[in-house]
Protein backbone atom coordinates (compact mmCIF):
# COMPACT_ATOMS: atom_id res chain seq x y z
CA UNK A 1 -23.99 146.47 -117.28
CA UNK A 2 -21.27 148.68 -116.79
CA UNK A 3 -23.71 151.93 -117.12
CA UNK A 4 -25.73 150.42 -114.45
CA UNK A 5 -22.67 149.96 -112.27
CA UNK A 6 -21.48 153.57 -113.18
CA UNK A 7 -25.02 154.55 -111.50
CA UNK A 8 -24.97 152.05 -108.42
CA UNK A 9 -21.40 153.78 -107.36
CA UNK A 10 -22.31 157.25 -107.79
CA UNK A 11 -25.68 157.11 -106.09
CA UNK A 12 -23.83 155.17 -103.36
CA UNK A 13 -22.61 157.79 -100.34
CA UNK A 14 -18.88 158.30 -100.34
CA UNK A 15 -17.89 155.99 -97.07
CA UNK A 16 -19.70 152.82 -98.94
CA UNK A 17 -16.91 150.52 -100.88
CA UNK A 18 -17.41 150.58 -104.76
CA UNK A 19 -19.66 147.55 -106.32
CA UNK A 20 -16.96 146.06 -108.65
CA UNK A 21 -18.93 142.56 -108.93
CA UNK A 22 -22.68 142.41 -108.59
CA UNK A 23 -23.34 138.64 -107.18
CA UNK A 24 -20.44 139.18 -105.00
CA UNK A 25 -20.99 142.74 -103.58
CA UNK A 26 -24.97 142.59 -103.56
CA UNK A 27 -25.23 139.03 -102.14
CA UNK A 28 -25.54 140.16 -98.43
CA UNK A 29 -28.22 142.87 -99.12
CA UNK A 30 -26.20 146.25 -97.70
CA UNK A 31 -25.70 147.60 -100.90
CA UNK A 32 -29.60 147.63 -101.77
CA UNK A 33 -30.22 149.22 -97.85
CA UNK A 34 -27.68 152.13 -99.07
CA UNK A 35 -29.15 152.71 -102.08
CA UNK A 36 -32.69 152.79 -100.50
CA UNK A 37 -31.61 154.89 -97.64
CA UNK A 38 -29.62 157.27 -100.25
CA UNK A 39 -33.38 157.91 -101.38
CA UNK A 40 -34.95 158.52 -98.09
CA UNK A 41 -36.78 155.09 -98.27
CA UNK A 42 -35.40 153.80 -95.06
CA UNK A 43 -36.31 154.48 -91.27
CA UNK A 44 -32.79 156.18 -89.81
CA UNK A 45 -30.76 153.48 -87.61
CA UNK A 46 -31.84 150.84 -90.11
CA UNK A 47 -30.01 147.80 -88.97
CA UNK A 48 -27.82 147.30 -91.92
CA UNK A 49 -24.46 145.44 -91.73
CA UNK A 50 -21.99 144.92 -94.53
CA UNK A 51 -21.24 140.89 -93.26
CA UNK A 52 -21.01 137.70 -95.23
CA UNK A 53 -22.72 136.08 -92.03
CA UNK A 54 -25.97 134.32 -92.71
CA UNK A 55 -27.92 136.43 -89.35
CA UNK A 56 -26.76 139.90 -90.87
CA UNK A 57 -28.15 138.64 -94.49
CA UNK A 58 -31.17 138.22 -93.36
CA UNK A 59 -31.07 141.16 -91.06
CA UNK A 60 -30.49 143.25 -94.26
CA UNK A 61 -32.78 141.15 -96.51
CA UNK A 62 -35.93 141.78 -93.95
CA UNK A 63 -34.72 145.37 -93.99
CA UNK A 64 -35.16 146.09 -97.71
CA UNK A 65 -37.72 143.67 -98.08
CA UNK A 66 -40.98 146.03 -97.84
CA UNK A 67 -39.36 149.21 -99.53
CA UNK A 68 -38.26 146.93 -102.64
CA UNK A 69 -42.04 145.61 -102.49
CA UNK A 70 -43.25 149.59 -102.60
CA UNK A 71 -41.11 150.19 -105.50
CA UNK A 72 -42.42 147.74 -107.86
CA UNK A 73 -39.28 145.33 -107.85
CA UNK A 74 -40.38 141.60 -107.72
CA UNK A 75 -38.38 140.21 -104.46
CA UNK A 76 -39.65 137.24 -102.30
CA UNK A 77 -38.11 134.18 -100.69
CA UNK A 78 -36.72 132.55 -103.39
CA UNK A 79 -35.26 135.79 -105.39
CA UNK A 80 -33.68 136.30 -102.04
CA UNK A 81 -32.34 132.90 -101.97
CA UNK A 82 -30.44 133.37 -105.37
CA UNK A 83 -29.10 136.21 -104.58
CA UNK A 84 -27.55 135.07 -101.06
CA UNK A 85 -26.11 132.29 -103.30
CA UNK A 86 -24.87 134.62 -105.68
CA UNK A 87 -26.98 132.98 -108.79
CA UNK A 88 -25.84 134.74 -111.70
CA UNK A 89 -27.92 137.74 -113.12
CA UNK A 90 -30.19 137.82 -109.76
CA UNK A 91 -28.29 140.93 -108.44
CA UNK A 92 -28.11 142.37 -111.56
CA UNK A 93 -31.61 142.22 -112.46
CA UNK A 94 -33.03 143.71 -108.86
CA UNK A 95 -30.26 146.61 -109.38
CA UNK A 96 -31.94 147.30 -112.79
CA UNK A 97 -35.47 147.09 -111.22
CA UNK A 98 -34.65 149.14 -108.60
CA UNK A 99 -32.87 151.89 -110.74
CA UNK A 100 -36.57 151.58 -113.12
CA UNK A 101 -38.48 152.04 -109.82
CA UNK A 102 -36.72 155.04 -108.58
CA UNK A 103 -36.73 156.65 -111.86
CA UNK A 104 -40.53 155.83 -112.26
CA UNK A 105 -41.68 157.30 -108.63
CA UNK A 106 -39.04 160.93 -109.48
CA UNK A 107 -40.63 161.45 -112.79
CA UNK A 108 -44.33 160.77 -111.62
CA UNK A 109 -45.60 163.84 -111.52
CA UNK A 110 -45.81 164.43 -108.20
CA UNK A 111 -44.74 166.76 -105.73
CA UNK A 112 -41.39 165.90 -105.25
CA UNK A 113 -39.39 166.26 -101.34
CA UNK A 114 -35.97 167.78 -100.27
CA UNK A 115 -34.05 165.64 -97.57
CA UNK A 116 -31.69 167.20 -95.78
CA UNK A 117 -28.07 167.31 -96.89
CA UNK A 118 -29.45 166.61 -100.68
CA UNK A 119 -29.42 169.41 -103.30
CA UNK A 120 -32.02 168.09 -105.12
CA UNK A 121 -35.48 166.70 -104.49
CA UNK A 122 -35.18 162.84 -104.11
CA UNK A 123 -38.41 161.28 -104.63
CA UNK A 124 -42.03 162.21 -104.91
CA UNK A 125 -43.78 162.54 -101.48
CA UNK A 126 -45.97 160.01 -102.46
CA UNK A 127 -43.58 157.30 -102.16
CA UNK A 128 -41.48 157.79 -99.46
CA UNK A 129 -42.31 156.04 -96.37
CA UNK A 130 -38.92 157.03 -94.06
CA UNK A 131 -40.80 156.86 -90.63
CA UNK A 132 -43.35 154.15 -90.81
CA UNK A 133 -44.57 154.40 -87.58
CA UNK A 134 -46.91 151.45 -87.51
CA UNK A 135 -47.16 148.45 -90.11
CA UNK A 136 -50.54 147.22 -90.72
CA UNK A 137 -51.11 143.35 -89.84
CA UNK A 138 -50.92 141.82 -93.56
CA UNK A 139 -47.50 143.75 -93.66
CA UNK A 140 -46.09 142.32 -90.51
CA UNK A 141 -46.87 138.87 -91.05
CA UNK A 142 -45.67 139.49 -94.76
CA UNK A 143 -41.99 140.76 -93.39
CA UNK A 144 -42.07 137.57 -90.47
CA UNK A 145 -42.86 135.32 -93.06
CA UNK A 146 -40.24 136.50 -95.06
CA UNK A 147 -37.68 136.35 -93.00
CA UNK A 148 -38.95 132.49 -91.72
CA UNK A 149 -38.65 131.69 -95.25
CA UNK A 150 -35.26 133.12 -96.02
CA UNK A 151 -33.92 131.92 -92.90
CA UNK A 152 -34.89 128.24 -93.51
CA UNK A 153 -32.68 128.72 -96.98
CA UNK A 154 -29.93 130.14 -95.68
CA UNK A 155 -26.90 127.89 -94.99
CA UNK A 156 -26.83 127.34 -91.07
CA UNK A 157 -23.38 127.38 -89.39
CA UNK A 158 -24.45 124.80 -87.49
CA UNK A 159 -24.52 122.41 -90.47
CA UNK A 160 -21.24 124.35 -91.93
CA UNK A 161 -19.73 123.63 -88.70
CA UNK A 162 -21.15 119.69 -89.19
CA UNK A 163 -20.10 118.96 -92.50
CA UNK A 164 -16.92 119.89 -91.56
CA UNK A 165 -16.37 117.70 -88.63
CA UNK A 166 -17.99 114.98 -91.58
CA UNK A 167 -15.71 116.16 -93.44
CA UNK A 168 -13.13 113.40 -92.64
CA UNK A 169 -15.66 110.36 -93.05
CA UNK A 170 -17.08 111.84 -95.74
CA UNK A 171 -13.32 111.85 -97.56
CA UNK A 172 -13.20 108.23 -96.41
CA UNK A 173 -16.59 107.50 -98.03
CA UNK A 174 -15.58 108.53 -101.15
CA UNK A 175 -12.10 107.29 -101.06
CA UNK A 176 -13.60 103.48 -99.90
CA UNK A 177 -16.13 103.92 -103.50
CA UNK A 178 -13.51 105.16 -105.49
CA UNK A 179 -11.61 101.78 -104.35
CA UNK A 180 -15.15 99.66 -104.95
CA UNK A 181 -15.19 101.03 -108.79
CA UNK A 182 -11.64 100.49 -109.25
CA UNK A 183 -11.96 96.91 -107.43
CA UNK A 184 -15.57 96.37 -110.08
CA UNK A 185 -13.60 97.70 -112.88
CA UNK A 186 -10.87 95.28 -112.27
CA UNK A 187 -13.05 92.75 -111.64
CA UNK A 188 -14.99 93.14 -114.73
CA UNK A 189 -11.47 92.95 -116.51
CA UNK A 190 -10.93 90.31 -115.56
CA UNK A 191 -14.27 88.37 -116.03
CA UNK A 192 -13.51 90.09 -119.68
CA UNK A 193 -10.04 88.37 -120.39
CA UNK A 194 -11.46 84.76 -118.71
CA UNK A 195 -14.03 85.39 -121.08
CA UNK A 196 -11.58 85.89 -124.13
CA UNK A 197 -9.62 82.80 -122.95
CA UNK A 198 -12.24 80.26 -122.94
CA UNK A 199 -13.51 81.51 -126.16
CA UNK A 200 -9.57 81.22 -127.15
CA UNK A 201 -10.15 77.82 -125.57
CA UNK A 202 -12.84 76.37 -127.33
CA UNK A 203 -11.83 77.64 -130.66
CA UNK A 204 -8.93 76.22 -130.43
CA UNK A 205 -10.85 72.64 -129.28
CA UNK A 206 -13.40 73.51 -132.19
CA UNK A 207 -10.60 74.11 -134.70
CA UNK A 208 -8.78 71.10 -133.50
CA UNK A 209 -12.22 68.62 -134.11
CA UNK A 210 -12.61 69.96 -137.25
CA UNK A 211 -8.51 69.36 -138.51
CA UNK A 212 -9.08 66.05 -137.28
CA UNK A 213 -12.32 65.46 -138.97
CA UNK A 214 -11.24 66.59 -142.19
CA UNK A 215 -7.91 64.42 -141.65
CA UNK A 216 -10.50 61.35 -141.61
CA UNK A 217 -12.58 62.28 -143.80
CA UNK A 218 -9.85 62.62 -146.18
CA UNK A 219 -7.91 59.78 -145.64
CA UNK A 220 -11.03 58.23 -145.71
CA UNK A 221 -11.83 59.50 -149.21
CA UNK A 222 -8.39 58.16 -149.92
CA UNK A 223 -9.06 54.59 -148.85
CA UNK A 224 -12.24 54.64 -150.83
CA UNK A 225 -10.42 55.78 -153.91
CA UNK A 226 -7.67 52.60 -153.29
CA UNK A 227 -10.78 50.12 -153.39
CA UNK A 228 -12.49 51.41 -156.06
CA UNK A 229 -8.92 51.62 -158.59
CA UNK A 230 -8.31 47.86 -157.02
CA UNK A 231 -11.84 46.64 -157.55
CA UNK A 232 -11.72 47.76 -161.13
CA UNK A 233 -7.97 46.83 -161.59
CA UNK A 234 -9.97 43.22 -160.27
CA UNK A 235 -12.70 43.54 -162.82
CA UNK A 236 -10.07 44.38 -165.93
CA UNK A 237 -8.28 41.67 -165.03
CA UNK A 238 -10.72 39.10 -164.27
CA UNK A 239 -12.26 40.68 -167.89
CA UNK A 240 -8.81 39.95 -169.65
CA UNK A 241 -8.37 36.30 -168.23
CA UNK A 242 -12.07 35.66 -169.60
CA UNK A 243 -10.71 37.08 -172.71
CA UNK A 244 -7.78 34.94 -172.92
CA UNK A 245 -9.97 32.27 -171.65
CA UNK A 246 -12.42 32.47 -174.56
CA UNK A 247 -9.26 33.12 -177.24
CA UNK A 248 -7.85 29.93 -176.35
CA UNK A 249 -10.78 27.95 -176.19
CA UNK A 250 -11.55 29.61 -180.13
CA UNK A 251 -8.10 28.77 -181.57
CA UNK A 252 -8.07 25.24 -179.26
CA UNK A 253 -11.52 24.82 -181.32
CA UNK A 254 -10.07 26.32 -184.82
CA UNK A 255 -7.36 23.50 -184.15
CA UNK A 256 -9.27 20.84 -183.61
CA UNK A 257 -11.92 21.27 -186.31
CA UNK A 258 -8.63 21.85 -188.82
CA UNK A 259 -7.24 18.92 -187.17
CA UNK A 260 -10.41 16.91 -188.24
CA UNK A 261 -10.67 18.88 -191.74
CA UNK A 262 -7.03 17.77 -192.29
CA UNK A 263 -8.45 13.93 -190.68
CA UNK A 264 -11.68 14.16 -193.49
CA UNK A 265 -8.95 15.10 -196.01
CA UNK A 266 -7.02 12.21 -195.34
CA UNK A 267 -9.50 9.45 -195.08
CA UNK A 268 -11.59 11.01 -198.48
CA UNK A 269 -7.76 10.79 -200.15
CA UNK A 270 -7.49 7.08 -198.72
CA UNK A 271 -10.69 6.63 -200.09
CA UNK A 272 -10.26 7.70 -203.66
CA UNK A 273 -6.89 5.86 -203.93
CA UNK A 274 -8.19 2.85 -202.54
CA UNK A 275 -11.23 3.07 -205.01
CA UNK A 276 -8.49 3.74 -208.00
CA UNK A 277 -6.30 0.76 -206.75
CA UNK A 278 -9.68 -1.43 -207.21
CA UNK A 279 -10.25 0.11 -210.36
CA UNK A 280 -6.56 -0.83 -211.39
CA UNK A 281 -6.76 -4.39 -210.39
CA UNK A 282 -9.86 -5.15 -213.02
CA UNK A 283 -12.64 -7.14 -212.49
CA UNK A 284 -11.00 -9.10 -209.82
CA UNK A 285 -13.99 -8.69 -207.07
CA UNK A 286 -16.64 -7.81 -209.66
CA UNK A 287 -19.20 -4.90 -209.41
CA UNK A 288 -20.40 -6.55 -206.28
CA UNK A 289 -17.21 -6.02 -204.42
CA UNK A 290 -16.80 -2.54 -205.14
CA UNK A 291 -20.22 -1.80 -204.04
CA UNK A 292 -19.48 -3.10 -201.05
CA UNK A 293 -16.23 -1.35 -200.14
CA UNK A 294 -18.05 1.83 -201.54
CA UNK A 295 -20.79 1.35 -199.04
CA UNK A 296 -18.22 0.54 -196.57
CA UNK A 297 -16.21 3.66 -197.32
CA UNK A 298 -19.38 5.48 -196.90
CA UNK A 299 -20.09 4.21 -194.06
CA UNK A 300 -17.09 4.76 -191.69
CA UNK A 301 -16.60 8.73 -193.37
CA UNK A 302 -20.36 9.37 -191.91
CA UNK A 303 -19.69 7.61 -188.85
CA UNK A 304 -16.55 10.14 -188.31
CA UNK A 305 -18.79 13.48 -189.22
CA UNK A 306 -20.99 12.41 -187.10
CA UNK A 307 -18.46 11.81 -184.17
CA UNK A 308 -16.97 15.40 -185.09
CA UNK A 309 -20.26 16.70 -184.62
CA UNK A 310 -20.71 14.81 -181.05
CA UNK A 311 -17.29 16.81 -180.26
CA UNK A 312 -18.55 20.09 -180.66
CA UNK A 313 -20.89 22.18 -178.57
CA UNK A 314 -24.30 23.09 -179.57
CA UNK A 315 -25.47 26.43 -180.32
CA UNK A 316 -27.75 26.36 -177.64
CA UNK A 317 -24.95 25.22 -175.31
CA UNK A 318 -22.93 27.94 -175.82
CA UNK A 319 -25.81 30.33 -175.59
CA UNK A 320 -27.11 28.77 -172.29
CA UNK A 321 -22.92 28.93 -171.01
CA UNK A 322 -22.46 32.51 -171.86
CA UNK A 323 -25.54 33.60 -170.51
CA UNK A 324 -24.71 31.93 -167.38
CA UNK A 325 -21.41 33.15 -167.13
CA UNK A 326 -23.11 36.82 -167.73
CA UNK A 327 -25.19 35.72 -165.03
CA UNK A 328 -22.26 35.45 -163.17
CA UNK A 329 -20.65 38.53 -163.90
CA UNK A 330 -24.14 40.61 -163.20
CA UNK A 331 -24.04 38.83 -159.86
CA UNK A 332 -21.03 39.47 -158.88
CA UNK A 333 -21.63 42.98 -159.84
CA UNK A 334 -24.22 43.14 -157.50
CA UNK A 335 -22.86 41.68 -154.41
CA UNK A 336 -19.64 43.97 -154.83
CA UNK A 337 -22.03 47.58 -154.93
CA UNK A 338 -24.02 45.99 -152.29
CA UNK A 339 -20.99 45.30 -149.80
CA UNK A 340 -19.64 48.81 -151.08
CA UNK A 341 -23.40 50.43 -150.33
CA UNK A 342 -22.57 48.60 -146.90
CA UNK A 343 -19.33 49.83 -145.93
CA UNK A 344 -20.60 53.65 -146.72
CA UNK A 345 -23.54 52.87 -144.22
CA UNK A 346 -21.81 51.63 -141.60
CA UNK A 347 -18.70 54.44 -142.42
CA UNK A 348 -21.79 57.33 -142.28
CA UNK A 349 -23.04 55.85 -139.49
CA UNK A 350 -19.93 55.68 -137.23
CA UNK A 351 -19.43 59.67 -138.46
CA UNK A 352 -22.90 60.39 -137.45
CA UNK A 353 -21.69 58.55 -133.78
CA UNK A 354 -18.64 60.75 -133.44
CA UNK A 355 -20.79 63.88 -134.51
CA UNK A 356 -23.52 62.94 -131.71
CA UNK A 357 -20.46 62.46 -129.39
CA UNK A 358 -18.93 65.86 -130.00
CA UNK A 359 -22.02 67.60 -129.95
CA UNK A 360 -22.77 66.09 -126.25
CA UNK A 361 -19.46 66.71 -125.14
CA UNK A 362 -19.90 70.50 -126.67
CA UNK A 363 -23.29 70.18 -124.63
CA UNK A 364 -21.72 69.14 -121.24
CA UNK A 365 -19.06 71.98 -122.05
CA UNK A 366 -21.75 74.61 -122.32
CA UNK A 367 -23.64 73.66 -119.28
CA UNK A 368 -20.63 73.50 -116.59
CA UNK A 369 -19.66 76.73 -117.92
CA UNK A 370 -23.33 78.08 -117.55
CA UNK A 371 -23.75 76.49 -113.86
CA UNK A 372 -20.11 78.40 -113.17
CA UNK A 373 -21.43 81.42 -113.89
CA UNK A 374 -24.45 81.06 -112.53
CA UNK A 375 -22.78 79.97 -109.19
CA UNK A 376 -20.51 83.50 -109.90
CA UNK A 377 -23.42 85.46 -110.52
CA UNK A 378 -25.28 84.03 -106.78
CA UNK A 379 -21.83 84.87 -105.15
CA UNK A 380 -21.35 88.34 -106.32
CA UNK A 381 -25.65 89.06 -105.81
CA UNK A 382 -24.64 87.83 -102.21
CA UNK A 383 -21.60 90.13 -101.89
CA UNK A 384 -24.37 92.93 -103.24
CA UNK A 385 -26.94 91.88 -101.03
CA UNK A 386 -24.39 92.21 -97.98
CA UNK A 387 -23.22 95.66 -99.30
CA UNK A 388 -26.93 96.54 -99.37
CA UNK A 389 -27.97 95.55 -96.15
CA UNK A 390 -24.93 97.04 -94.59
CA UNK A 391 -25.73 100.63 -96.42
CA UNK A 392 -29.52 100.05 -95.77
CA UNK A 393 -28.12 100.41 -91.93
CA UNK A 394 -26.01 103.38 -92.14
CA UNK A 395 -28.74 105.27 -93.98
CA UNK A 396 -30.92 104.33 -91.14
CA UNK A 397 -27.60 105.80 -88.84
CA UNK A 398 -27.93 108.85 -90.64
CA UNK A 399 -31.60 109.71 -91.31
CA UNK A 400 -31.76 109.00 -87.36
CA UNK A 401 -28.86 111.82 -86.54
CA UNK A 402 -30.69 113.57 -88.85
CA UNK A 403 -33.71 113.91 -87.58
CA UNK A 404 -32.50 114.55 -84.00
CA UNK A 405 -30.21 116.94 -85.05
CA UNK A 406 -33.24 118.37 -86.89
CA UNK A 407 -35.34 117.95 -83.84
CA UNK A 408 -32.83 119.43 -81.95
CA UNK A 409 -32.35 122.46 -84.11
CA UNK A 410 -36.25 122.78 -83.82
CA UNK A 411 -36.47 123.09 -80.34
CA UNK A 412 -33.25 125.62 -80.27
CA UNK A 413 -35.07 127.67 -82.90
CA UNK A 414 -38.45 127.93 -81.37
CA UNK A 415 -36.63 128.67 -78.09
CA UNK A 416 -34.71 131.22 -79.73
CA UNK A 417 -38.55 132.93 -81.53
CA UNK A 418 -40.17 132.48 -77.47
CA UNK A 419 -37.21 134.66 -76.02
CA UNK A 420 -37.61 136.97 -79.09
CA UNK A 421 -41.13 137.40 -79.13
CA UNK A 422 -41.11 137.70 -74.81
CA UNK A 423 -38.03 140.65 -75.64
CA UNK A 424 -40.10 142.79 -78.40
CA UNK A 425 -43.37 142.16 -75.98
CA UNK A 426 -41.21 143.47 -72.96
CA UNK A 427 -40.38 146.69 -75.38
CA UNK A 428 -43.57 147.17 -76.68
């Protein structure tokens, strides 16, 4: 880059300013029209002006426009465009096509031509097309299209001098969204920490349900633990008076069948000694007699068995008794898991109540916060829908100026091309 500089400021003539930055020096096209004139490839009086206006870019660009064309280096509308708005490696790239063009057309072979004031032959004769008396009719409307072209891309004062009369609203316009996104973004903050606080909210309420639950399930648990140590405290104890029952019934038994073994004892031992005190008082009643008070001693000791035996209980009694008072016990037994089967029921069932009762209040909960943000959401669409409508109708505003000012700048401009066209008829 700097060698092609080096070569741009030397061929340059002495009252031309250095090039020190290509998209900044080249941008208006006077450097190329030096450099082309330099080489006899110019017309003399070549309207060339070293301005930053947009008129005397084009001016300049329409100058060089056919001579670049002749020399090989690509250059149309667009090229032209990048290079007005200094696109970065446009003006270096034409400067090294150009420098490969001139070089091409001096070493060609050719018959080279002196200009005047230049030591040495410039380009071949070939080539150079300084007068140009008359263009043919594909090169004309070539070079007007052109320059239609590069003047619709050029930046018009007109809308320089618009935007910054705009320039005020437009500030505004982007002051008043800055203030919209900083009024969203605190909005959405906002929405964000009542978001966070309900949640807070409910897991606190949720947390809450559930201490309290567990609280009453436990104490609960508790209560059912009470019953079941009483009702088997009950059953030990009700065991242990059956127990004692039973013990004293066996040694009231034990006595009274001694008491009757000690009776039997006594009335056989009043037996024998009343048989011996017959014995000692001889024959006095004869064998008769003591046959008789035998029989009769008999008698009244079988009578009393048989009155100890009416006493006591049969074995089938006492088997039909103690399977009734099992019978008993196994009833009781029953009744007591049924009524305990019972109270579980009814406690499961009044949990299952509360549960149902939580989960529709949780229910209720959910859907008033769902219609509130619902309702939220159908404000803020309406607050959208106004914004909309209200930017629908400046856009309309604007694409309305715009397309009188365009209409405007329409007529102006073909105004401008009938007074041009009636001045280079009057001339011709």
């Amino acid at each position: 880059m700097e060698l092609l500089k080096s070569w741009v400021n030397q061929t340059l003539p002495p009252s031309c300013r250095p090039v020190e930055d290509f998209e900044g020096d080249l941008c208006n096209g006077y450097i190329f029209g030096q450099l082309l004139e330099e080489h006899g490839l110019l017309p003399p009086g070549a309207p060339l002006l070293d301005s930053e206006a947009p008129r005397d870019k084009v001016t300049n660009l329409t100058t060089v426009q056919q001579s670049l064309l002749d020399l090989g280096v690509k250059f149309n509308s667009k090229i032209a465009n990048e290079l007005m708005t200094e696109t970065k490696g446009t003006a270096v790239n034409m400067c090294y096509q150009l420098k490969l063009g001139l070089e091409n057309a001096k070493s060609g072979g050719g018959k080279a031509v002196t200009r005047r004031g230049k030591q040495e032959p410039v380009l071949l004769g070939s080539t150079l097309k300084a007068t140009r008396p008359m263009l043919t009719t594909h090169e004309r409307m070539q070079a007007e299209h052109f320059e239609g072209l590069v003047k619709q891309q050029v930046q018009d004062p007109k809308q320089l001098a618009q935007a910054l009369s705009l320039s005020k609203f437009t500030e505004h316009m982007i002051a008043q969204q800055q203030h919209d996104e900083e009024l969203d973004e605190l909005r959405a903050k906002q929405y964000t920490a009542m978001v966070a606080q309900r949640r807070q909210l409910e897991l606190a309420k949720l947390h809450e349900g559930k201490r309290l639950m567990d609280e009453w399930q436990a104490d609960g648990y508790a209560k059912h633990g009470v019953n079941v140590r009483r009702r088997k405290d009950d059953e030990k104890a009700k065991l242990r008076f059956e127990l004692t029952k039973r013990t004293k019934a066996a040694s009231l038994n034990a006595k009274t069948q001694q008491f009757h073994t000690l009776d039997m004892q006594q009335g056989v031992d009043d037996f024998e000694a009343t048989l011996r005190r017959l014995q000692s008082d001889g024959d006095a009643g004869g064998d008769e007699d003591v046959g008789e008070a035998t029989m009769r001693v008999e008698v009244g000791a079988a009578e009393h068995l048989m009155k100890l035996e009416a006493m006591l209980p049969s074995a089938k009694a006492m088997d039909a008794e103690s399977k009734q008072y099992l019978g008993r016990l196994r009833t009781k037994r029953l009744e007591e898991e049924a009524a305990r089967k019972e109270r579980e029921m009814r406690r499961r069932k009044v949990m299952l109540e509360q549960d149902a009762a939580q989960a529709q209040l949780e229910e209720r909960r959910r859907e008033e916060l769902v219609l509130t943000k619902l309702a939220r959401q159908s404000a803020e669409e309406r607050n959208i829908g106004e914004q909309l409508w209200v930017a629908r109708k400046e856009k309309d505003a604007m694409r309305h100026n715009r397309e009188l000012r365009d209409q405007q700048l329409a007529e102006a401009s073909r105004a401008a091309e009938l007074a041009r066209r009636a001045h280079d008829r009057a001339l011709g």
